[in-house]
Protein backbone atom coordinates (compact mmCIF):
# COMPACT_ATOMS: atom_id res chain seq x y z
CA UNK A 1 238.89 79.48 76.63
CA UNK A 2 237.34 77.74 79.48
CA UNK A 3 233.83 77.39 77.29
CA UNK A 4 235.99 75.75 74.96
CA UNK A 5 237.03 73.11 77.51
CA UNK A 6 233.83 72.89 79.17
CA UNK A 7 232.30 71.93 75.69
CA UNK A 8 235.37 69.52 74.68
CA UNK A 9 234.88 67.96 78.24
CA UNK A 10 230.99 67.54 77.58
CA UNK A 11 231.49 65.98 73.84
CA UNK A 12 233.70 63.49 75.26
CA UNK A 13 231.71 62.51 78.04
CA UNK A 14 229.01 62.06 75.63
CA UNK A 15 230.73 59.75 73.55
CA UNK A 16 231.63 57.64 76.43
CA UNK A 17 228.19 57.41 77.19
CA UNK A 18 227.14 56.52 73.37
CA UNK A 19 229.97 53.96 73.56
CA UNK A 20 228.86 52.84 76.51
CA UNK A 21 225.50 52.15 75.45
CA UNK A 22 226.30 50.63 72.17
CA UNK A 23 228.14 47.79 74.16
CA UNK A 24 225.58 47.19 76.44
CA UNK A 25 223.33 46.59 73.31
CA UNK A 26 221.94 43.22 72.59
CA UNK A 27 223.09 41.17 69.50
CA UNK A 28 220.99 42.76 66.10
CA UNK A 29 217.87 41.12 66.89
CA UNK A 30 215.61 40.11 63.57
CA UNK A 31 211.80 41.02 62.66
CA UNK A 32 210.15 37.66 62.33
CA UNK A 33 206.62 35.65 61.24
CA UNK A 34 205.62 32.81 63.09
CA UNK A 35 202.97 30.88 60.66
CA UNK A 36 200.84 28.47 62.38
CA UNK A 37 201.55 24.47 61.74
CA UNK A 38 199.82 23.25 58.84
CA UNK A 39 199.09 19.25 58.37
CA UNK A 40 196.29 17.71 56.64
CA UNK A 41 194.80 14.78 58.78
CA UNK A 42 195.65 15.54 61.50
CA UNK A 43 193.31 17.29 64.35
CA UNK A 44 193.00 21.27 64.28
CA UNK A 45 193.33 21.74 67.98
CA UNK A 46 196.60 19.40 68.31
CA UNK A 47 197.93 21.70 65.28
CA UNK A 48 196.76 25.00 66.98
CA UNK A 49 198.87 23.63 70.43
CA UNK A 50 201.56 22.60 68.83
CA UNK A 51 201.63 26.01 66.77
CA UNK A 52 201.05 27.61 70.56
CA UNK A 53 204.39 26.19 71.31
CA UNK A 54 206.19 26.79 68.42
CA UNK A 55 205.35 30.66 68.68
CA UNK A 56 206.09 30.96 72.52
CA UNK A 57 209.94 29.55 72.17
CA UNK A 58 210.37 32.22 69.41
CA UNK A 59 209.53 34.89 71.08
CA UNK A 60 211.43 33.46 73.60
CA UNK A 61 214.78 33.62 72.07
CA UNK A 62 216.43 37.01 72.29
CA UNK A 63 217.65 37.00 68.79
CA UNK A 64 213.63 37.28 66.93
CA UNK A 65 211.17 40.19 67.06
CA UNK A 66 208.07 38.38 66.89
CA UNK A 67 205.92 40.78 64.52
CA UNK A 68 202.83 39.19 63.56
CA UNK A 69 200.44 39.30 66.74
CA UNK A 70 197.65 36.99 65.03
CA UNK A 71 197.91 33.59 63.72
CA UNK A 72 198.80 33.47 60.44
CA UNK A 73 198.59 30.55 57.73
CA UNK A 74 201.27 30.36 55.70
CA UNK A 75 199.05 28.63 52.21
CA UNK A 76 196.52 31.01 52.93
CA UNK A 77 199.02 34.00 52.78
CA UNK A 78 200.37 32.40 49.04
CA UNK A 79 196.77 32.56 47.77
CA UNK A 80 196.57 36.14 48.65
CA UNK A 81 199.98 36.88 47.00
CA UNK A 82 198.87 34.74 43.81
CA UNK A 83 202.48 32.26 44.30
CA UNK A 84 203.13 29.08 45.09
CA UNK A 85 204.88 28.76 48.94
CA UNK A 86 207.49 26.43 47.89
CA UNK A 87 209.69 28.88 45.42
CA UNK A 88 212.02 31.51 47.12
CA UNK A 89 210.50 34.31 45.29
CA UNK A 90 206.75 33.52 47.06
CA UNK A 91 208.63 33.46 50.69
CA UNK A 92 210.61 36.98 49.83
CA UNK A 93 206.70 38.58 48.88
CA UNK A 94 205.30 36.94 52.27
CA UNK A 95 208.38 38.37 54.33
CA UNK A 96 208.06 41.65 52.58
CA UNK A 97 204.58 41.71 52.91
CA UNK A 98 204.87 41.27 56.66
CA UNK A 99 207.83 43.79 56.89
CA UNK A 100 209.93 40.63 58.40
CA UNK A 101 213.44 39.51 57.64
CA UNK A 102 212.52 35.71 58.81
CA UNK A 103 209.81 33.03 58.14
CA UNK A 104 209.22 30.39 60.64
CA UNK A 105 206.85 28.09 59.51
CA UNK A 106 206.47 23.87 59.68
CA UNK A 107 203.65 21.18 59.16
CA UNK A 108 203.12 18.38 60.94
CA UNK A 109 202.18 14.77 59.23
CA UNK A 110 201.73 11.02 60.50
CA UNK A 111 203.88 8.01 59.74
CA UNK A 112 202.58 4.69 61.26
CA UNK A 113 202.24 5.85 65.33
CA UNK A 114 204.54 8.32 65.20
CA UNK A 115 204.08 12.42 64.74
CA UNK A 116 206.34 14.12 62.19
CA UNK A 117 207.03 18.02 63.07
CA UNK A 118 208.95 20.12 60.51
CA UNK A 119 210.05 23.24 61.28
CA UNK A 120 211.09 25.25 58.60
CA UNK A 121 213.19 28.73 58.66
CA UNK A 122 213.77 31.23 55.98
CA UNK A 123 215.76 34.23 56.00
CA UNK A 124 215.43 36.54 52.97
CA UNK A 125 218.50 38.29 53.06
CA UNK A 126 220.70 34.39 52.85
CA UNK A 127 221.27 32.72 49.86
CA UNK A 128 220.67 29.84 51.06
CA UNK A 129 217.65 27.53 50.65
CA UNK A 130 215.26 27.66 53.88
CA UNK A 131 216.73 25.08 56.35
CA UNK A 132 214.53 22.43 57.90
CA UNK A 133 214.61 20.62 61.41
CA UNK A 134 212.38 17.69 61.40
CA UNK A 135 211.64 15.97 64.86
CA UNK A 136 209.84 12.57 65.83
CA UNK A 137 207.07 12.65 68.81
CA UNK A 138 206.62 8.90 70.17
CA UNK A 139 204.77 10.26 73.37
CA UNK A 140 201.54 9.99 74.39
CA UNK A 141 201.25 13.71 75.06
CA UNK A 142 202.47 14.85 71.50
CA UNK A 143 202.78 18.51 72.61
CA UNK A 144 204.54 17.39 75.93
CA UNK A 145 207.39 16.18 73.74
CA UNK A 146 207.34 18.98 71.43
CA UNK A 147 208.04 21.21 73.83
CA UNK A 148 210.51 19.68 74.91
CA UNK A 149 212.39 19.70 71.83
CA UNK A 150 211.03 23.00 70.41
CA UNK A 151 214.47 24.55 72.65
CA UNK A 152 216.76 22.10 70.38
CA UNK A 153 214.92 22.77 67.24
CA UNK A 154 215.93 26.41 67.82
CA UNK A 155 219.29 26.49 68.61
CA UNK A 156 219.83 23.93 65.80
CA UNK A 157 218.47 26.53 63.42
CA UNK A 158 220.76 29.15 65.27
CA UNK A 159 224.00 26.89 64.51
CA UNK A 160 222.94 26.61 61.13
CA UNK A 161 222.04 30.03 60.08
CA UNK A 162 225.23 31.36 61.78
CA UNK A 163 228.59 30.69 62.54
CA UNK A 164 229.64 28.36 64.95
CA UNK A 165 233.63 28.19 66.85
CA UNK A 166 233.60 26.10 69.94
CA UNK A 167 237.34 25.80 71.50
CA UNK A 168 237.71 23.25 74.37
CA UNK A 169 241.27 23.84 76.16
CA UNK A 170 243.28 20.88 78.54
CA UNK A 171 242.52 22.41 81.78
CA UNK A 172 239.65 25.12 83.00
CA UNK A 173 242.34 27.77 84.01
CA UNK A 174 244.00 27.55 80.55
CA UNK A 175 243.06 30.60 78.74
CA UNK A 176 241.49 31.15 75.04
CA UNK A 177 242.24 33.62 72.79
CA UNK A 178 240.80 34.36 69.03
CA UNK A 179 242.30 37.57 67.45
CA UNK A 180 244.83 38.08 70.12
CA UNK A 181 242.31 38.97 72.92
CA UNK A 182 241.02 36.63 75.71
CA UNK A 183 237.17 35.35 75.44
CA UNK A 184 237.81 32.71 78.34
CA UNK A 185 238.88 30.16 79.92
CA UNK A 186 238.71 26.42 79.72
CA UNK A 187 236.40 26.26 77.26
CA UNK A 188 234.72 28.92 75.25
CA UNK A 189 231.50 28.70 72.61
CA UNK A 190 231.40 31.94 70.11
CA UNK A 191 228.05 32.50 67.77
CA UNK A 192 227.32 34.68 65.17
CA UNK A 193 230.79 36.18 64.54
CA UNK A 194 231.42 37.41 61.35
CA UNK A 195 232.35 35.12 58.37
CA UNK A 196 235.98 34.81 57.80
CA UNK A 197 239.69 33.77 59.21
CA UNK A 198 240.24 33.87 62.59
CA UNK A 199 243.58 32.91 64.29
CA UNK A 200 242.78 30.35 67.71
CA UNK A 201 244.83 30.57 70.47
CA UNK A 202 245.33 28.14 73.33
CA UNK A 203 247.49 28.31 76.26
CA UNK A 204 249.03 25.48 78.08
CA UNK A 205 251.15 24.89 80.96
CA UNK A 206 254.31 23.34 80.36
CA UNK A 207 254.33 23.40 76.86
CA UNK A 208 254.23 25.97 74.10
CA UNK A 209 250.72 27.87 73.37
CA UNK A 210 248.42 25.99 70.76
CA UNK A 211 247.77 28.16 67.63
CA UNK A 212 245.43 27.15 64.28
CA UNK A 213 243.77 29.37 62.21
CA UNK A 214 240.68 28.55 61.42
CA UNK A 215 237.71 29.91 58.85
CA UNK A 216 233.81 30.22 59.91
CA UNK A 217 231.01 29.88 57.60
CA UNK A 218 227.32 29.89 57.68
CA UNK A 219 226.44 26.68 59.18
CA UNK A 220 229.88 25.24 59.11
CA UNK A 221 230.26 25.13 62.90
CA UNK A 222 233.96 24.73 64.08
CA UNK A 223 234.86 22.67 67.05
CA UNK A 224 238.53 22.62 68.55
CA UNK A 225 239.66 20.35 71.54
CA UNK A 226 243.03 21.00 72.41
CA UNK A 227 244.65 18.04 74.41
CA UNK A 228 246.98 17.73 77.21
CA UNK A 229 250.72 18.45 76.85
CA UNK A 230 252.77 14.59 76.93
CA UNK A 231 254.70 14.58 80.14
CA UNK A 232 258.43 14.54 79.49
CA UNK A 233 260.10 11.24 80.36
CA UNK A 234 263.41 12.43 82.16
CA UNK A 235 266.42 9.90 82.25
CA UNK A 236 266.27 7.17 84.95
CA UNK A 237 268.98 7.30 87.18
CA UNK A 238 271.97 4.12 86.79
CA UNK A 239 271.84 1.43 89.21
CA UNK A 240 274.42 -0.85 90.17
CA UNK A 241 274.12 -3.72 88.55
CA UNK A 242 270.98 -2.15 86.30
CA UNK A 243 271.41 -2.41 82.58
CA UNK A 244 272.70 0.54 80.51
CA UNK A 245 269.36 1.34 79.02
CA UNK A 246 269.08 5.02 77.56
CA UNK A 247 265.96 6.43 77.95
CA UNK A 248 265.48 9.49 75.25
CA UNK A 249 263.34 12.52 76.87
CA UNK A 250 261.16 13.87 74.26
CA UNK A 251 263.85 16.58 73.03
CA UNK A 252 266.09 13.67 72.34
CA UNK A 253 263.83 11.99 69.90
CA UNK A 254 264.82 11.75 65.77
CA UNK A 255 264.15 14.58 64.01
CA UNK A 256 261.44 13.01 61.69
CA UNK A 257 259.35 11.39 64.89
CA UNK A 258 259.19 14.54 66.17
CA UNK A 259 257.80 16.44 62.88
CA UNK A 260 255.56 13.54 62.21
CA UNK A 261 254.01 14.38 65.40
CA UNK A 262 250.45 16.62 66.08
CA UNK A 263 251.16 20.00 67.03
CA UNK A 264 248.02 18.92 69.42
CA UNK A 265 249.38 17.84 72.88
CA UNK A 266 253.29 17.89 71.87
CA UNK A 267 255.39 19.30 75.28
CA UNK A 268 258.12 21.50 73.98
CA UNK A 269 260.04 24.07 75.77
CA UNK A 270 261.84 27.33 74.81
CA UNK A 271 265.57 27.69 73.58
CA UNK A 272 267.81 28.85 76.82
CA UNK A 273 268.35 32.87 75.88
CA UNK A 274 271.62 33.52 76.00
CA UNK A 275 272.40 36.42 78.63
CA UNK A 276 272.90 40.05 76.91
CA UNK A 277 276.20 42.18 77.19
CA UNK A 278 274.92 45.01 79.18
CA UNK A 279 275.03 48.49 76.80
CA UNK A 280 276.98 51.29 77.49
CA UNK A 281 274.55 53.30 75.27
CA UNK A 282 273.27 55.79 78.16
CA UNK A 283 276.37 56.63 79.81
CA UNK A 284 277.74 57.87 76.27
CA UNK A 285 274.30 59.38 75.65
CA UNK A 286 274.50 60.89 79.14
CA UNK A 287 277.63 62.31 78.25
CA UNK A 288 276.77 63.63 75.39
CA UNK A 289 273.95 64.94 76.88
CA UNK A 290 276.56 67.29 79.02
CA UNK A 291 279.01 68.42 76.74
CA UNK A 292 276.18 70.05 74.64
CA UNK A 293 274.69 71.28 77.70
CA UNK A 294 278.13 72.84 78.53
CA UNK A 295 278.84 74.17 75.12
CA UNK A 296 275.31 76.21 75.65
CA UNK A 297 276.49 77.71 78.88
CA UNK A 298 279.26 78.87 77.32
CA UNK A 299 277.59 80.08 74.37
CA UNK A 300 275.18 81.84 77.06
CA UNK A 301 278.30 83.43 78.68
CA UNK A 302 279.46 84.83 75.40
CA UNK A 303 276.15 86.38 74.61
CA UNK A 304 276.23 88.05 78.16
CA UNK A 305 279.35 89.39 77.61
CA UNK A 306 277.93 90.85 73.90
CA UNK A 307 275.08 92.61 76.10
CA UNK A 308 277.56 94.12 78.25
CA UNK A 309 279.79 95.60 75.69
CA UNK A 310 276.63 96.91 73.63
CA UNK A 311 275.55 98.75 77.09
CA UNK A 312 279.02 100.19 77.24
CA UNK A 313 279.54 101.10 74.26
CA UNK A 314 276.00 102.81 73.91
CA UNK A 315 276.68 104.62 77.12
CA UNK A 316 279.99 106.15 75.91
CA UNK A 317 278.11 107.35 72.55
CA UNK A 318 275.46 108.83 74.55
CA UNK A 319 272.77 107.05 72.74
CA UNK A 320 271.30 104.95 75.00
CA UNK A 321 267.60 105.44 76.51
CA UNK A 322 266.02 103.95 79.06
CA UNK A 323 264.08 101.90 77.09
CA UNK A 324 266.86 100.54 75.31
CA UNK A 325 268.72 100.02 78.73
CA UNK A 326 265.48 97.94 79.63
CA UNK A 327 265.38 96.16 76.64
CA UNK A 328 269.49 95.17 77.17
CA UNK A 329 269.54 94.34 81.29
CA UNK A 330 266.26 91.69 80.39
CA UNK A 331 268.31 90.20 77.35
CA UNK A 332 271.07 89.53 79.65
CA UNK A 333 268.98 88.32 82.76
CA UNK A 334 267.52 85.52 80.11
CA UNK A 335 271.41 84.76 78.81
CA UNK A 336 272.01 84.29 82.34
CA UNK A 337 268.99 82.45 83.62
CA UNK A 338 269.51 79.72 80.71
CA UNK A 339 273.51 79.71 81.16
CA UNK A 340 272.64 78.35 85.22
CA UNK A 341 270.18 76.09 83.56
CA UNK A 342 272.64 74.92 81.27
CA UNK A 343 275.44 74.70 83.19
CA UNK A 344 273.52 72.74 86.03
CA UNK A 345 272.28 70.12 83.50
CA UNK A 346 275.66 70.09 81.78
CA UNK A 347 277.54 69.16 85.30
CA UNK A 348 274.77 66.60 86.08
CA UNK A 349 274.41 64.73 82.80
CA UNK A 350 278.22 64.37 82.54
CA UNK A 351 278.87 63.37 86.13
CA UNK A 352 275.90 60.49 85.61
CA UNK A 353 277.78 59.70 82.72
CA UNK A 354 281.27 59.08 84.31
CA UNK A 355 279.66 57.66 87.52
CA UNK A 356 277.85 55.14 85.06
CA UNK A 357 281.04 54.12 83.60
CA UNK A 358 282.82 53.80 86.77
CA UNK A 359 280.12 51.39 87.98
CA UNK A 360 279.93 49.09 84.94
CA UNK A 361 283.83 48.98 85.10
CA UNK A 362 283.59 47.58 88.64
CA UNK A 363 280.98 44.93 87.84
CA UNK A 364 283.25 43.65 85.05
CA UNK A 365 280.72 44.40 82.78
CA UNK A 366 283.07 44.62 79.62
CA UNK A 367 282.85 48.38 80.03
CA UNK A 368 285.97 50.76 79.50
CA UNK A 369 288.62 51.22 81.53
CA UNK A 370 288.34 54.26 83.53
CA UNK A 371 291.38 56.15 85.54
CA UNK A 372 291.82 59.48 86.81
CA UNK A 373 294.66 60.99 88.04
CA UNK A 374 296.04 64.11 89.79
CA UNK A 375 299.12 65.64 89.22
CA UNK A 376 300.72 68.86 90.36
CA UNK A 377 298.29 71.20 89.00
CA UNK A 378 296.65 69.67 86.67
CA UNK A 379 294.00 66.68 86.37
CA UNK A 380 294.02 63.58 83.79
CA UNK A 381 291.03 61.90 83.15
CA UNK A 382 292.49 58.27 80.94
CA UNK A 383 289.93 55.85 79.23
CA UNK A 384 289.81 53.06 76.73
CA UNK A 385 286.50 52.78 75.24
C-alpha cells in the first residue's frame, strides 16, 4: 500500500516537472537556409557584407535554426537540382535538400544612386507564394543602412507569415482579455497564435467592458484601440432667474441616437438589481434534516429493544452460546452508538431550524409566524408558513 503511494506520488511529481518544462519551452523554432545576396553589377565584397548581415540578424531571431554553416548560393543550388529558382516546386527540392523548413534568400540591384535590397522568405509547409520585403539604401555606407533595417525587414516577415492581434485599451491599468483569460494590461501585442476566432475583451472604468470578436489569419494582422468611455453630462442645477433648459444625461437620450452610436467609448451603467426576498430554504431543510435524524433514533431504539428480546428469549430456550451472546451485546452496542448519534444530530438540526425561523421572523423578513406556548402540561408549538 504505501509503494503504491510512493509511486503515485513520484508519477505526479514527474508530470509537474514535464509540465513544467514544456511551458518554459521557447515558441517551435524553424530549421532555416540563409542564401547569400545575389546581384549582377554590383561589387562581390559589398554583396558578401551585406549577405554577412543578412545571416547574423537571422540567427539572431529566436524563432530560426540557422542550418547551413557555409555560404550558400541560391542559382548555384538550382543548377545542381536541374530547376529553375523561381517555381515553388525548385524552392521545396532546395529546402528539402537542406533538411530546412525556410528559405531566406534576396538580391540586391541599382536604380539611378540608390541600392535596391530584396529579401525574400519561403516557407514550404504555407501555401502561400514566398513573401518579399524590398528596402531602399540612400547612404553612403550601404551596409550601415542595411543593418539598420535588416531588424524591420524581419519582423515585417514575422507579421506576415503569422498572425498578428494588437489590442490598445483607454488607460494602462485597464486590463485585456482574449479567451476569457488576462494577457495584460494597457496594451497587449499577441504573435503567432493559432488561426481562428477569438473573442477580445476590454475593461473600462465607468462604463461597461468592451467585447468584439475578432478572426486572425496569416498575415492579416489585427489592430484594436479601444477609446475612452464619454463622461456623463449630469443635470445642471436651476438658478433663479436661469432659463429652464433641460440638459439630457446620456441615459436620457432617444432610443435611435443611442443605437446609432459605437459600442467603442459609449459610458453605460448597469440596471439597479432589485434586492432578493431572503429564502427560508435551509431552515426547512434544517428541519428536515432533524425529523429524519429523529425517526432513525427511534428506529435505532426499536432495533435495541429486538436484540434484547432475542437474548431473552434465547436464554429461556437454553440455546444461547457465548458466541451468539457476543455476536447479540455488539449488535446492540452499534444500535445504540448510532441511536446517540442520531438523536444528537436530530435535536441539533431541528433546534437550528426553529432558531432560524425565529430570527427571520424578527427581522421582518417575510418569514412565518412563529409562537409557542405552554399550557398546563402540555406544549404548543403554532406556525403559519
Amino acid at each position: 500500500m504505501r509503494c503504491g503511494a510512493l509511486g503515485a506520488f513520484a508519477l505526479l511529481m514527474a508530470m509537474m516537472v514535464g509540465m513544467g518544462q514544456a511551458a518554459a519551452q521557447p515558441d517551435e523554432v524553424v530549421d532555416a537556409v540563409v542564401f547569400e545576396l545575389e546581384g549582377a553589377g554590383v561589387e562581390p565584397l559589398l554583396l558578401s557584407n551585406l549577405s554577412a548581415v543578412l545571416r547574423n540578424q537571422a540567427l539572431q531571431v529566436g524563432s530560426f535554426r540557422v542550418v547551413n554553416a557555409t555560404p550558400l548560393q541560391r542559382e548555384e543550388t538550382a543548377v545542381v537540382l536541374g530547376c529553375d529558382s523561381a517555381e515553388r516546386a525548385c524552392l521545396e527540392q532546395m529546402a528539402e535538400l537542406n533538411n530546412a523548413q525556410v528559405l531566406i534568400s534576396g538580391d540586391v540591384r541599382r536604380r539611378d544612386d540608390v541600392l535596391v535590397v530584396s529579401v525574400v522568405l519561403f516557407d514550404r509547409l504555407r501555401d502561400a507564394p514566398a513573401t518579399e520585403i524590398q528596402r531602399e539604401l540612400q547612404g553612403s555606407d550601404p551596409v550601415l543602412e542595411f543593418r539598420r533595417e535588416v531588424e524591420s525587414i524581419f519582423g515585417e516577415l514575422a507579421t506576415r507569415m503569422t498572425t498578428w492581434l494588437e489590442v490598445s485599451a483607454p488607460h494602462s491599468g485597464d486590463a485585456i482579455r482574449i479567451d476569457g483569460v488576462v494577457v495584460g494590461h494597457g496594451q497587449v501585442t499577441r504573435q503567432g497564435l493559432p488561426e481562428g476566432r477569438y473573442q477580445v475583451e476590454v475593461e473600462r472604468s465607468g462604463a461597461r467592458p468592451y467585447l468584439e470578436e475578432v478572426v486572425l489569419g496569416v498575415g492579416e494582422p489585427v489592430v484594436i484601440e479601444v477609446s475612452a468611455p464619454s463622461p456623463q453630462i449630469v443635470p445642471e442645477e436651476q438658478t433663479p432667474g436661469a432659463s429652464s433648459t433641460l440638459v439630457l444625461s446620456q441615459r436620457d437620450e432617444p432610443p435611435h441616437q443611442e443605437e446609432a452610436r459605437s459600442e467603442r467609448g459609449v459610458a453605460s451603467l448597469a440596471p439597479p438589481i432589485a434586492p432578493r426576498k431572503r429564502s427560508r430554504l435551509g431552515a426547512y431543510s434544517s428541519l428536515g434534516v432533524g425529523v429524519v435524524a429523529l425517526g432513525g433514533a427511534a428506529a435505532m431504539a426499536v432495533l435495541m429493544r429486538g436484540i434484547e428480546d432475542d437474548i431473552a428469549t434465547e436464554n429461556a430456550a437454553g440455546t444461547m452460546t457465548p458466541s451468539r451472546y457476543e455476536e447479540l451485546v455488539g449488535r446492540g452496542e452499534s444500535y445504540e452508538m448510532a441511536q446517540w448519534v442520531l438523536l444528537g444530530v436530530g435535536v441539533g438540526a431541528s433546534a437550528l431550524g426553529v432558531g432560524w425561523l425565529v430570527v427571520s421572523s424578527a427581522r421582518g423578513d417575510d418569514a412565518p409566524e412563529l409562537a409557542l406556548g405552554v399550557g398546563p402540561g402540555s406544549i404548543a408549538l403554532r406556525g403559519r408558513f
